[in-house]
PDB file of N, CA and C in Angstrom:
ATOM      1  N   UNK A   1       4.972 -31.008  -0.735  1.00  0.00           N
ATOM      2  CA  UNK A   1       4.372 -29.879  -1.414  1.00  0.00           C
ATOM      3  C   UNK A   1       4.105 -28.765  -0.404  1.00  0.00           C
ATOM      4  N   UNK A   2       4.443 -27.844  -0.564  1.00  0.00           N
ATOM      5  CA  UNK A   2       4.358 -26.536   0.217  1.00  0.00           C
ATOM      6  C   UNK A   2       3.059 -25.988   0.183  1.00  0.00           C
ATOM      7  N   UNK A   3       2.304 -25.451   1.323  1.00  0.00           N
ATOM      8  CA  UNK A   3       0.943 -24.813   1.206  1.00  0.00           C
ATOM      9  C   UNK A   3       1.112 -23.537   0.521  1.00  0.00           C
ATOM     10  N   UNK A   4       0.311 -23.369  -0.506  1.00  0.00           N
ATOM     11  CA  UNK A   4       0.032 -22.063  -1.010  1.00  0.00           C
ATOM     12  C   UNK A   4      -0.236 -20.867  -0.417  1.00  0.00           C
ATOM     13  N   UNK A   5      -0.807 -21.023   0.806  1.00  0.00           N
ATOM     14  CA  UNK A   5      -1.340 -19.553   1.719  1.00  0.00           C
ATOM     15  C   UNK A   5       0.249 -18.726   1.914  1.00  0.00           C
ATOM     16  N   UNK A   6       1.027 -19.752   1.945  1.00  0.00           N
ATOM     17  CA  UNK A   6       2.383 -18.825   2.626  1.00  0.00           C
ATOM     18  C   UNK A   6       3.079 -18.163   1.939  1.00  0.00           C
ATOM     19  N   UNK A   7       2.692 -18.673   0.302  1.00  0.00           N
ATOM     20  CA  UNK A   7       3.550 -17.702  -0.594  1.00  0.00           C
ATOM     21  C   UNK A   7       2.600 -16.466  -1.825  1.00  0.00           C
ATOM     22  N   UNK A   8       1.839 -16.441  -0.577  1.00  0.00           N
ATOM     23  CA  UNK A   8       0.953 -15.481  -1.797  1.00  0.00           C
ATOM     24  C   UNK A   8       1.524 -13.995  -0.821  1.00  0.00           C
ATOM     25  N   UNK A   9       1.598 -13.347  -2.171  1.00  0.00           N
ATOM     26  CA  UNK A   9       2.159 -12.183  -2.274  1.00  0.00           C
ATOM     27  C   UNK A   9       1.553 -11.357  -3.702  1.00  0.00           C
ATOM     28  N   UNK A  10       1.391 -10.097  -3.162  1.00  0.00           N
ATOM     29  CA  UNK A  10       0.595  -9.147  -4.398  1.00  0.00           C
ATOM     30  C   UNK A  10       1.639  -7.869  -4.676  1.00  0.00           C
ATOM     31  N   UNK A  11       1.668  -7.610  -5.959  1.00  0.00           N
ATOM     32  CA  UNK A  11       2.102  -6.153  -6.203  1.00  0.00           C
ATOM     33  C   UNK A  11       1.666  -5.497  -7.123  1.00  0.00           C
ATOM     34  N   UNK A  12       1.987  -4.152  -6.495  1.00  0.00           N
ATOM     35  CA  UNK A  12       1.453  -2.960  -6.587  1.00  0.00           C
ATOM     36  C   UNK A  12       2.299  -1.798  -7.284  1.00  0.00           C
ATOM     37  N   UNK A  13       2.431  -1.248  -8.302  1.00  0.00           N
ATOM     38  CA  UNK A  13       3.389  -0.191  -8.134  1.00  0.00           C
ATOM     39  C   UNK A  13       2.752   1.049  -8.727  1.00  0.00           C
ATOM     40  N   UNK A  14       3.125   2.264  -7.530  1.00  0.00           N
ATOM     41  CA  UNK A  14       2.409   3.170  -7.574  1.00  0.00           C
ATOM     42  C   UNK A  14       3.219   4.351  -8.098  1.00  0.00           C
ATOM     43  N   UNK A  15       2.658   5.855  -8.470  1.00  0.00           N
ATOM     44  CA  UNK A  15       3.147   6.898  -8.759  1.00  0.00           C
ATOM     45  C   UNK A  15       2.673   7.818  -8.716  1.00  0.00           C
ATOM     46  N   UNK A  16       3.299   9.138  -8.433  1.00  0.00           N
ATOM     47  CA  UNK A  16       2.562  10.634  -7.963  1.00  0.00           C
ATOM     48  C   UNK A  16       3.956  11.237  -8.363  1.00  0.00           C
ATOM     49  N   UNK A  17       3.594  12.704  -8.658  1.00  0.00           N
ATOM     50  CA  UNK A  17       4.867  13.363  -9.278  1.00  0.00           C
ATOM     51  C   UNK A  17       5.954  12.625  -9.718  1.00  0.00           C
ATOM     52  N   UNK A  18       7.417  12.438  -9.370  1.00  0.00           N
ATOM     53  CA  UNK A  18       8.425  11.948  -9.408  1.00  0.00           C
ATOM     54  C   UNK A  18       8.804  10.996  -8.187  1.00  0.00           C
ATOM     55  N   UNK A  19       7.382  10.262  -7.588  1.00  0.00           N
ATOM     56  CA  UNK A  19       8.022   9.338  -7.055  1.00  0.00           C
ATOM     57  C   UNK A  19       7.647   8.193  -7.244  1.00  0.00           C
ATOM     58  N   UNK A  20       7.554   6.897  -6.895  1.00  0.00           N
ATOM     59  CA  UNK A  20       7.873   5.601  -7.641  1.00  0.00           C
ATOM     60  C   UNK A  20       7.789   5.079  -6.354  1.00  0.00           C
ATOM     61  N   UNK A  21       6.789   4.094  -5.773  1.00  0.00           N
ATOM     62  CA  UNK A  21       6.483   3.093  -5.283  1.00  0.00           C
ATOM     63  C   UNK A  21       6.350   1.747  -5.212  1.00  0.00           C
ATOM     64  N   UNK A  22       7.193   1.117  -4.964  1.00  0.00           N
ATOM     65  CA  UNK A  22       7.273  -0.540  -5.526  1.00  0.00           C
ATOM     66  C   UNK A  22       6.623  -1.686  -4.445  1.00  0.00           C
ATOM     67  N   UNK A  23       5.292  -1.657  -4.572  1.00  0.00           N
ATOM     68  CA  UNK A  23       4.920  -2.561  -2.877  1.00  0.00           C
ATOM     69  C   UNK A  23       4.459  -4.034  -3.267  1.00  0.00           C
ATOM     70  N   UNK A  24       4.627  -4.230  -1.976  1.00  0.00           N
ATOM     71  CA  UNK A  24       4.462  -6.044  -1.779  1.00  0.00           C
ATOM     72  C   UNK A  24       3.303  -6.252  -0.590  1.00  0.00           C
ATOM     73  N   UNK A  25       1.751  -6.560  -0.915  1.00  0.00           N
ATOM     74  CA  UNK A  25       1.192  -7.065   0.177  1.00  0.00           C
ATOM     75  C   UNK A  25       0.835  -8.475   0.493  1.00  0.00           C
ATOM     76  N   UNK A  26       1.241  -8.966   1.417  1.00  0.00           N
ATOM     77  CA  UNK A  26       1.777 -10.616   1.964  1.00  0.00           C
ATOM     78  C   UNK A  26       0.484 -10.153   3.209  1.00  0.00           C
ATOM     79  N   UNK A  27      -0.408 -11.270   2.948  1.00  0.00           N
ATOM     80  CA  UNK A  27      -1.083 -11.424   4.077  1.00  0.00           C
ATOM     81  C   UNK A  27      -0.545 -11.328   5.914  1.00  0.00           C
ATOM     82  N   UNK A  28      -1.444 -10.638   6.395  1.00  0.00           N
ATOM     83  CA  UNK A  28      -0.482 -10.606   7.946  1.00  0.00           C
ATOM     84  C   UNK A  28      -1.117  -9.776   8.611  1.00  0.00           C
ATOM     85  N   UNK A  29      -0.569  -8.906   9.917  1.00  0.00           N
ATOM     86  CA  UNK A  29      -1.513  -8.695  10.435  1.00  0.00           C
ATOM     87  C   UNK A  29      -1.081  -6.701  10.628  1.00  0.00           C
ATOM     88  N   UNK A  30      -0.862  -6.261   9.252  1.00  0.00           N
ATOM     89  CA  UNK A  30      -0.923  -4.819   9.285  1.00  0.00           C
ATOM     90  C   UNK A  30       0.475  -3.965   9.443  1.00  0.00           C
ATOM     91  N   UNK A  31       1.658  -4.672   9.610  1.00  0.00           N
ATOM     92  CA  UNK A  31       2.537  -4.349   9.563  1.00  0.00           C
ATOM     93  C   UNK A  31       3.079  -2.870   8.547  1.00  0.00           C
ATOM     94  N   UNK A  32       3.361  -2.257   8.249  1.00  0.00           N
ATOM     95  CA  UNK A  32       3.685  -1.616   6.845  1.00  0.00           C
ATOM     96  C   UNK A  32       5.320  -1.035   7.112  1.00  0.00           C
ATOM     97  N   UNK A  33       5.824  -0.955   6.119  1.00  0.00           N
ATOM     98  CA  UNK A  33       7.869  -1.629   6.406  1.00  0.00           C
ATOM     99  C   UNK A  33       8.113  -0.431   5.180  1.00  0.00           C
ATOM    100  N   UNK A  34       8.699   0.459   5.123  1.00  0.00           N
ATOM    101  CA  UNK A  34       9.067   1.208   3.976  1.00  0.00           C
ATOM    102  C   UNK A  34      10.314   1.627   4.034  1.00  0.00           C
ATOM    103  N   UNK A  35      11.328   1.157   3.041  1.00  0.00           N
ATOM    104  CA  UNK A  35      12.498   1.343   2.896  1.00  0.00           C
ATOM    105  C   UNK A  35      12.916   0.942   3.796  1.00  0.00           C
ATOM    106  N   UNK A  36      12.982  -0.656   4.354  1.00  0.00           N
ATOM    107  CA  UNK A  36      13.291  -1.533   5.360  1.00  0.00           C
ATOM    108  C   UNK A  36      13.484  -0.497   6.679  1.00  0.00           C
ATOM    109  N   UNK A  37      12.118   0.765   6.585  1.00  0.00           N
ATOM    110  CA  UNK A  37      12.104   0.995   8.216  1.00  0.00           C
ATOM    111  C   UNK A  37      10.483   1.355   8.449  1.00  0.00           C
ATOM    112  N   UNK A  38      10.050   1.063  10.048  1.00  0.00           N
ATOM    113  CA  UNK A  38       8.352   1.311  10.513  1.00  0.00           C
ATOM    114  C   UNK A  38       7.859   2.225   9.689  1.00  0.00           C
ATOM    115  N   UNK A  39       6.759   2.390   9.064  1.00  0.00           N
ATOM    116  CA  UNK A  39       6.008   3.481   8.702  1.00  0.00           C
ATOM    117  C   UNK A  39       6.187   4.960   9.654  1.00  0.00           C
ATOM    118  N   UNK A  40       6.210   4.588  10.851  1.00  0.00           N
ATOM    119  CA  UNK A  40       5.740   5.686  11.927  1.00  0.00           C
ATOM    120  C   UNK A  40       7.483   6.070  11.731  1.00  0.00           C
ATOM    121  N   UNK A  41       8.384   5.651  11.694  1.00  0.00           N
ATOM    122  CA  UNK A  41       9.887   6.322  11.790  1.00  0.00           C
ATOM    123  C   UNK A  41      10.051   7.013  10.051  1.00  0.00           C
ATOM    124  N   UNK A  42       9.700   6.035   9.248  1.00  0.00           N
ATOM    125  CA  UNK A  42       9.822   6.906   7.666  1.00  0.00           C
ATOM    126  C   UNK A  42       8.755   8.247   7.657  1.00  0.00           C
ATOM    127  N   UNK A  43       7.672   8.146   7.774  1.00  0.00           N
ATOM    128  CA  UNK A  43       7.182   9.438   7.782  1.00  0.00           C
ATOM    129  C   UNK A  43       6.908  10.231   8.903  1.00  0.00           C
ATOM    130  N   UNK A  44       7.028  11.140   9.158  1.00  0.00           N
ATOM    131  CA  UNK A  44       6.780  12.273  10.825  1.00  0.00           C
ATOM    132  C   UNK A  44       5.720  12.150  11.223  1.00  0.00           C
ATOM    133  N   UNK A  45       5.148  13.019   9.556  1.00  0.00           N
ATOM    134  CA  UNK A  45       3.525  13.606  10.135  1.00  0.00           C
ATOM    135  C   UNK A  45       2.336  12.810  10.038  1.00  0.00           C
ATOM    136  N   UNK A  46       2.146  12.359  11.289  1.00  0.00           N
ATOM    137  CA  UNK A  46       0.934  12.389  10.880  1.00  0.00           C
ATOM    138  C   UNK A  46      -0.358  11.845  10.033  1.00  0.00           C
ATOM    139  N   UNK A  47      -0.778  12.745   9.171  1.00  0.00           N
ATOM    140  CA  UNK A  47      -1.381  13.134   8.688  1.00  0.00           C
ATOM    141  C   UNK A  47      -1.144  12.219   7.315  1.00  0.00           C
ATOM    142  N   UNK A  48       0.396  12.164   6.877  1.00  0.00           N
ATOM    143  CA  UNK A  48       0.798  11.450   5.978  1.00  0.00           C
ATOM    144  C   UNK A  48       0.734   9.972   6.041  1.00  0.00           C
ATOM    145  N   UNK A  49       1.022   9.893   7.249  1.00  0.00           N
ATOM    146  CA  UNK A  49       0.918   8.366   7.742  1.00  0.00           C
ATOM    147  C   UNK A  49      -0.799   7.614   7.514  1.00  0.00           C
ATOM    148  N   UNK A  50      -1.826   8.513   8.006  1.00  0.00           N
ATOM    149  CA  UNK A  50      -2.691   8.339   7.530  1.00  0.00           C
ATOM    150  C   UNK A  50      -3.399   8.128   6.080  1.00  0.00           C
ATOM    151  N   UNK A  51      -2.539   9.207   5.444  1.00  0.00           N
ATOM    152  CA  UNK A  51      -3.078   9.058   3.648  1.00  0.00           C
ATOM    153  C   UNK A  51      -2.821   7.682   3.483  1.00  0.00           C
ATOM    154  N   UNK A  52      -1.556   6.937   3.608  1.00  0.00           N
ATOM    155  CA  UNK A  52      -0.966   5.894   3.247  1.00  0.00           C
ATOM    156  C   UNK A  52      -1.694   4.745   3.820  1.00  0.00           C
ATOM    157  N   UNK A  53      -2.475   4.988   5.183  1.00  0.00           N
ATOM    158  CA  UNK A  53      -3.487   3.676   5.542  1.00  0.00           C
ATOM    159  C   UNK A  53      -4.748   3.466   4.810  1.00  0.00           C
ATOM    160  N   UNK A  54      -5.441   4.684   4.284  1.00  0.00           N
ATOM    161  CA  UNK A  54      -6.517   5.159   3.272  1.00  0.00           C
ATOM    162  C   UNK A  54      -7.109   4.191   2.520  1.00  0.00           C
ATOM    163  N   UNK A  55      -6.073   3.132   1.963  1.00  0.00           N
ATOM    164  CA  UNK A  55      -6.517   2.474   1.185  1.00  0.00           C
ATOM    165  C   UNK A  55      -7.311   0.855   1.873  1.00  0.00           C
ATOM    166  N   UNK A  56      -6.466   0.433   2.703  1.00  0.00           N
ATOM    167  CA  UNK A  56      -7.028  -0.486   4.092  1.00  0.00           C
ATOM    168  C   UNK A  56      -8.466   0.206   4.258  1.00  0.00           C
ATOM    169  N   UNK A  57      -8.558   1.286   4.620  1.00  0.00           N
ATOM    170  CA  UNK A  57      -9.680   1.665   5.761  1.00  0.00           C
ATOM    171  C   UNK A  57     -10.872   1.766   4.916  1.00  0.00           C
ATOM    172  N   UNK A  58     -10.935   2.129   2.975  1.00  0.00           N
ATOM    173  CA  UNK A  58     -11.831   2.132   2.168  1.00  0.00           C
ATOM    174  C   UNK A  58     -12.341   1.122   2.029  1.00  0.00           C
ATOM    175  N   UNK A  59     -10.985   0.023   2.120  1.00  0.00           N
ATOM    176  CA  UNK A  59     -11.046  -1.444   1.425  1.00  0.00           C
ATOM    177  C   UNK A  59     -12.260  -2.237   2.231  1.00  0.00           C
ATOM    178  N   UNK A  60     -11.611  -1.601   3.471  1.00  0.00           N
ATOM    179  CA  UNK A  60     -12.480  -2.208   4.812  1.00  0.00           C
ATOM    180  C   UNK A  60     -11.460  -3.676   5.137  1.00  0.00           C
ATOM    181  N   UNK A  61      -9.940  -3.480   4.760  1.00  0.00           N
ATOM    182  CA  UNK A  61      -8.927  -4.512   5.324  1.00  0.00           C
ATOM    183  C   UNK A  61      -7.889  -4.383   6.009  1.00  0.00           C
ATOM    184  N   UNK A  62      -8.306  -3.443   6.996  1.00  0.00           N
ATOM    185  CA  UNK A  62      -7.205  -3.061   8.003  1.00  0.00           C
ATOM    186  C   UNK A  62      -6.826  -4.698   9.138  1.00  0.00           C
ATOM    187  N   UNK A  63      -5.549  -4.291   8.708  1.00  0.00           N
ATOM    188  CA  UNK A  63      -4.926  -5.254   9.905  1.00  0.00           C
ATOM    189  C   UNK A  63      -5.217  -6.841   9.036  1.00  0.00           C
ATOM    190  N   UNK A  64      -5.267  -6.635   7.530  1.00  0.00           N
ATOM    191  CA  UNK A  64      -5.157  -7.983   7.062  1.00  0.00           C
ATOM    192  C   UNK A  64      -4.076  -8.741   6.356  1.00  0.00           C
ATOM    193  N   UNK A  65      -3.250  -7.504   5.714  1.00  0.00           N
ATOM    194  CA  UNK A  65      -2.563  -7.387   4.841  1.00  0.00           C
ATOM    195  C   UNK A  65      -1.139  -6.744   5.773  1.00  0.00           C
ATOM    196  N   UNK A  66       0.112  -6.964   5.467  1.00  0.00           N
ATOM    197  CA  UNK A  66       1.441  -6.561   5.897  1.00  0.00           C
ATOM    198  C   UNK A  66       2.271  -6.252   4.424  1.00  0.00           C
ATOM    199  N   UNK A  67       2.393  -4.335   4.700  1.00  0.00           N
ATOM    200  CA  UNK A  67       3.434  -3.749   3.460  1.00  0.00           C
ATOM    201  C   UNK A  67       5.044  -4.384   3.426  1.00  0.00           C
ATOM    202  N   UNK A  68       5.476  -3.907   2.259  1.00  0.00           N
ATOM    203  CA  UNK A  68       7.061  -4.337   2.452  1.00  0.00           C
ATOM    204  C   UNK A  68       6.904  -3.519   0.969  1.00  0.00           C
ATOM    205  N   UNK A  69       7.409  -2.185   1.205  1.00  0.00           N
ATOM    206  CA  UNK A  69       7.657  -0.986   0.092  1.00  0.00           C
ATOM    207  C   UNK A  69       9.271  -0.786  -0.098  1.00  0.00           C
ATOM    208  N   UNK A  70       9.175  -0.039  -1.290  1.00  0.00           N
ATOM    209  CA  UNK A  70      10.623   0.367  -1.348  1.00  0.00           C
ATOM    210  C   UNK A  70      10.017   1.879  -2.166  1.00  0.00           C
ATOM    211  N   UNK A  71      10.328   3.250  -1.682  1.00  0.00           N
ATOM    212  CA  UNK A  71       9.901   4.281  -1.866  1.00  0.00           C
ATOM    213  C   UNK A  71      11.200   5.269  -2.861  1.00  0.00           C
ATOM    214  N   UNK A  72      11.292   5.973  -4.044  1.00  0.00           N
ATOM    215  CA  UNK A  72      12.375   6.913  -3.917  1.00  0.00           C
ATOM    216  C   UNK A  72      11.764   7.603  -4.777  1.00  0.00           C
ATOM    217  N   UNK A  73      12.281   8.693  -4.742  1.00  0.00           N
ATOM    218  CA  UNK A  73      11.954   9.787  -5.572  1.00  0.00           C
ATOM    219  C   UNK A  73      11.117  11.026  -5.220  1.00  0.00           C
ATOM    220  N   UNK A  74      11.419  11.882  -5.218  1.00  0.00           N
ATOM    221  CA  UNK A  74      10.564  13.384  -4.626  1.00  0.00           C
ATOM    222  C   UNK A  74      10.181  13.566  -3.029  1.00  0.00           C
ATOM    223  N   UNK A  75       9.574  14.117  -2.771  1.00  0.00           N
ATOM    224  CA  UNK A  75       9.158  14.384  -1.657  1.00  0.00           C
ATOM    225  C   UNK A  75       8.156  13.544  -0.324  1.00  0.00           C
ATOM    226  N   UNK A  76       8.773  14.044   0.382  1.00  0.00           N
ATOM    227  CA  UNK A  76       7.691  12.951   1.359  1.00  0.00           C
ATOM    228  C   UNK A  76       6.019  13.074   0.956  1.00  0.00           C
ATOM    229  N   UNK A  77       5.633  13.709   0.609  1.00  0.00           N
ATOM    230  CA  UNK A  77       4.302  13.985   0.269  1.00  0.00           C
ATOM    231  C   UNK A  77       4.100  12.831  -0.857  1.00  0.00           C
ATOM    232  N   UNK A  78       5.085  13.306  -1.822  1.00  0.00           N
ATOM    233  CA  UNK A  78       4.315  12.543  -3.228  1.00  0.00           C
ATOM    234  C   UNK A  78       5.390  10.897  -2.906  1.00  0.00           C
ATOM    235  N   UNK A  79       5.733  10.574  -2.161  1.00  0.00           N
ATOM    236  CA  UNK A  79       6.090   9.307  -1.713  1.00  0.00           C
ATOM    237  C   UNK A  79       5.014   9.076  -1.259  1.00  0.00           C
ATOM    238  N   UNK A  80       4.425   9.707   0.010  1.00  0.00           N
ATOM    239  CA  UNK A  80       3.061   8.919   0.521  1.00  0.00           C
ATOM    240  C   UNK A  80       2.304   8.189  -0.738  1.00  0.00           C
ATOM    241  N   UNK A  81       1.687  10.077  -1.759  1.00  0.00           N
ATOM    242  CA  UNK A  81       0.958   9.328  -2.548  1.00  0.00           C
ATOM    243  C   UNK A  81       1.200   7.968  -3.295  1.00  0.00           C
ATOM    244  N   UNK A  82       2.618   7.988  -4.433  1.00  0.00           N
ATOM    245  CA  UNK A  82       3.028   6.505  -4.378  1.00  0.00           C
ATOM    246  C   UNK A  82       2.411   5.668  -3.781  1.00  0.00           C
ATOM    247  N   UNK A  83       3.070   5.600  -2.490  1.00  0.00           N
ATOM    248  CA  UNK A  83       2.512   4.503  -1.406  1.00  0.00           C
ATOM    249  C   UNK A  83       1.054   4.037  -1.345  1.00  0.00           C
ATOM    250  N   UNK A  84       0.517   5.082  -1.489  1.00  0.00           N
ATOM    251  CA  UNK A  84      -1.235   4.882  -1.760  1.00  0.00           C
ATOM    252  C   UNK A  84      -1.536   4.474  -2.668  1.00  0.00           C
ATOM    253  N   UNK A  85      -0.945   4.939  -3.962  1.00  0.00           N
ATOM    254  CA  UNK A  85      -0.871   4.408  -5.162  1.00  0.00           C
ATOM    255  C   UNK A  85      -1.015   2.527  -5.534  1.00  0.00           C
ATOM    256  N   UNK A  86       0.191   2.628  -4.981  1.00  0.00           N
ATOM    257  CA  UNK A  86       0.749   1.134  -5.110  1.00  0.00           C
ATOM    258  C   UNK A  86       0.530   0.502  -4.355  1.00  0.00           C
ATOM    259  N   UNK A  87      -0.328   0.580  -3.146  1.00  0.00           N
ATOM    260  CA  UNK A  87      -1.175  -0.186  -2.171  1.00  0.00           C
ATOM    261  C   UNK A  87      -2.577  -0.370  -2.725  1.00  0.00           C
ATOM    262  N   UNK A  88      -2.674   0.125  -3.454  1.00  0.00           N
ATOM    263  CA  UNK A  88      -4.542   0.313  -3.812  1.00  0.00           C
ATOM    264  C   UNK A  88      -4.363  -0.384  -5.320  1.00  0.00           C
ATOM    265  N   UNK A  89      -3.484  -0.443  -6.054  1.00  0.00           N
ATOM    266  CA  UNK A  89      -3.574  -1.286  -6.835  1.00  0.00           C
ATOM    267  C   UNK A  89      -3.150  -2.758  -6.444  1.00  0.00           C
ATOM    268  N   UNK A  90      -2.673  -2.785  -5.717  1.00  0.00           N
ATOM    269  CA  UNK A  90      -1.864  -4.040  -5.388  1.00  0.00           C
ATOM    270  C   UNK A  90      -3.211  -4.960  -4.730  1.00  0.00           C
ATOM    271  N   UNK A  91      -3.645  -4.087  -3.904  1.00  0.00           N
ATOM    272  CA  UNK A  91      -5.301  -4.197  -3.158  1.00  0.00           C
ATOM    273  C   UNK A  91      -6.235  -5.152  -4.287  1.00  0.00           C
ATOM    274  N   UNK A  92      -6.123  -4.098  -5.435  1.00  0.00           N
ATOM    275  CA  UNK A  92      -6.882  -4.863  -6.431  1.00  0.00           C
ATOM    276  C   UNK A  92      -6.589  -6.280  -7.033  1.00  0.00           C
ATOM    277  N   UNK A  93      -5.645  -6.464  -7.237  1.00  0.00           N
ATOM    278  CA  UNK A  93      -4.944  -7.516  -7.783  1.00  0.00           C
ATOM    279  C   UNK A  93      -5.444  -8.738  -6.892  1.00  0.00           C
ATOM    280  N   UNK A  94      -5.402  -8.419  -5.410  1.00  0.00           N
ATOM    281  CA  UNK A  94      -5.788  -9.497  -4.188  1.00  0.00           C
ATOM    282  C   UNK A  94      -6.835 -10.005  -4.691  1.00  0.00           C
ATOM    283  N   UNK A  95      -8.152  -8.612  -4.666  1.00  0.00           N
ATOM    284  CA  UNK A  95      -9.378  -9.317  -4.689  1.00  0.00           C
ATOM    285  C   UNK A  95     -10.449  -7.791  -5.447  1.00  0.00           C
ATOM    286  N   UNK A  96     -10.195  -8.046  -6.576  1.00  0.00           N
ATOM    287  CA  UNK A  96     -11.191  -7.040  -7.930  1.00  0.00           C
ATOM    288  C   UNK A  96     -12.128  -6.853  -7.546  1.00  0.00           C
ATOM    289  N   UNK A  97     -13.344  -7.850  -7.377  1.00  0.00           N
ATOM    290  CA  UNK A  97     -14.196  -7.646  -7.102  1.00  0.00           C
ATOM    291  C   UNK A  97     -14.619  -6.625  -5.883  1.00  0.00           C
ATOM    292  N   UNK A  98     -13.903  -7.201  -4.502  1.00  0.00           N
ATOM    293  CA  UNK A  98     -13.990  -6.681  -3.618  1.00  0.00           C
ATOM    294  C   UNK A  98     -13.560  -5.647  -3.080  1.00  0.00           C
ATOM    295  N   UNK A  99     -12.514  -5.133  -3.582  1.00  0.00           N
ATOM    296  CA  UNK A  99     -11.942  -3.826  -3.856  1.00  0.00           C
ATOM    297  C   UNK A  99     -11.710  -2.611  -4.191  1.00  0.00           C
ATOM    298  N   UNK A 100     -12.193  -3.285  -5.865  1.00  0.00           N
ATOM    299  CA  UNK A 100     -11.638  -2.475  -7.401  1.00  0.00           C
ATOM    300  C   UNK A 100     -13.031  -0.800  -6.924  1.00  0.00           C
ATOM    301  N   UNK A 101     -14.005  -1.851  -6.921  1.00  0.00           N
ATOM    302  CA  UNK A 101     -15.317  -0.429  -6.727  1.00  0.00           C
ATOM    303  C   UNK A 101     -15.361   0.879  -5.773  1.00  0.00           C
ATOM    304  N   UNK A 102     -14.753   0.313  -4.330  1.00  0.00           N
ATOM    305  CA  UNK A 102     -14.147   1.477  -3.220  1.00  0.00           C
ATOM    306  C   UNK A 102     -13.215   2.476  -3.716  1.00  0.00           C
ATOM    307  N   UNK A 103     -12.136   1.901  -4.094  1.00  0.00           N
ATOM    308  CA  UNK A 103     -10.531   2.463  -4.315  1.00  0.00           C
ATOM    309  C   UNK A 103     -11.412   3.051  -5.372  1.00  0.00           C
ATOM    310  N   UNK A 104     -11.718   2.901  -6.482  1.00  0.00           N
ATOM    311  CA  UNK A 104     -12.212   3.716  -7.801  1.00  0.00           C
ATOM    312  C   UNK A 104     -12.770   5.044  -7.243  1.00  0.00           C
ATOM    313  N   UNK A 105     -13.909   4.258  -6.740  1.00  0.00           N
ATOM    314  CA  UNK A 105     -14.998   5.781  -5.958  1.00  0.00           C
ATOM    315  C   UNK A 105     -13.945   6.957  -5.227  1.00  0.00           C
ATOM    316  N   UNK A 106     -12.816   6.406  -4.488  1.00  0.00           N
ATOM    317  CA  UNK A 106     -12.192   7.196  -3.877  1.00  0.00           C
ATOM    318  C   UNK A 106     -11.121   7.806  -4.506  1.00  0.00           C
ATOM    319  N   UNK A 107     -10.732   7.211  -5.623  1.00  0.00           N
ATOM    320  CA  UNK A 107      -9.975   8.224  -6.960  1.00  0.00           C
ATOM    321  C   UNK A 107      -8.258   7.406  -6.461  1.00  0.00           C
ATOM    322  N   UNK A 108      -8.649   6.319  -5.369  1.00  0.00           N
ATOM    323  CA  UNK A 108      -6.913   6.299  -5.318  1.00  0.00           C
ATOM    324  C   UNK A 108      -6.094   5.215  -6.444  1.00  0.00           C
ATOM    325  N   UNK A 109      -6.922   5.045  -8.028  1.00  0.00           N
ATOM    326  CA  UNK A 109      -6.378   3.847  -8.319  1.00  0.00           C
ATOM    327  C   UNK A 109      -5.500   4.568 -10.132  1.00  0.00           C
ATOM    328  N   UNK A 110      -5.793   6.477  -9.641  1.00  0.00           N
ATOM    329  CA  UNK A 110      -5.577   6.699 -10.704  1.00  0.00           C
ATOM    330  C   UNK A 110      -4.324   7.806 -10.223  1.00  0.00           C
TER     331      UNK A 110
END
């Protein structure tokens, strides 16, 4: 019988304008993988890179969780959002309780 810890996996799928976020968070240690490349090589700025951690840093679960996204549609901007999108629900799914109330307050679950 296989241990359960290894196949838990959550999803998330997020949306902002015309783009479409499809994420997977697998316990680990913070990784985030979008369109099978680093976060820091898919987006440039910044700034964007940050929106997209937003949801970790509310959660208060940085460095617990490892992304594995698949992003298309519109602009790098409203991809981030996606990404935020569909990380913060996916977030929820993990653990409601512990979650659901941050991400709400912070508007990223809508």
């Amino acid at each position: 019988m296989a241990k359960k810890s290894e196949n838990i996996v959550f999803q998330g799928t997020g949306r902002r304008k015309s783009s479409v976020a499809r994420v997977r968070l697998i316990p680990g240690t913070g990784n985030i993988t979008v369109n099978k490349k680093d976060l820091e090589d898919y987006f440039g700025m910044e700034i964007v890179k940050r929106e997209v951690k937003r949801p970790f840093e509310i959660a208060g679960c940085e460095g617990k969780f490892d992304v594995v996204a698949t992003v298309n549609g519109g602009g790098f901007t409203g991809q981030a959002g996606a990404l935020r999108h569909g990380i913060s629900r996916a977030l929820v799914q993990a653990d409601r309780e512990a979650y659901k109330a941050p991400l709400k307050a912070a508007g990223f679950l809508t």
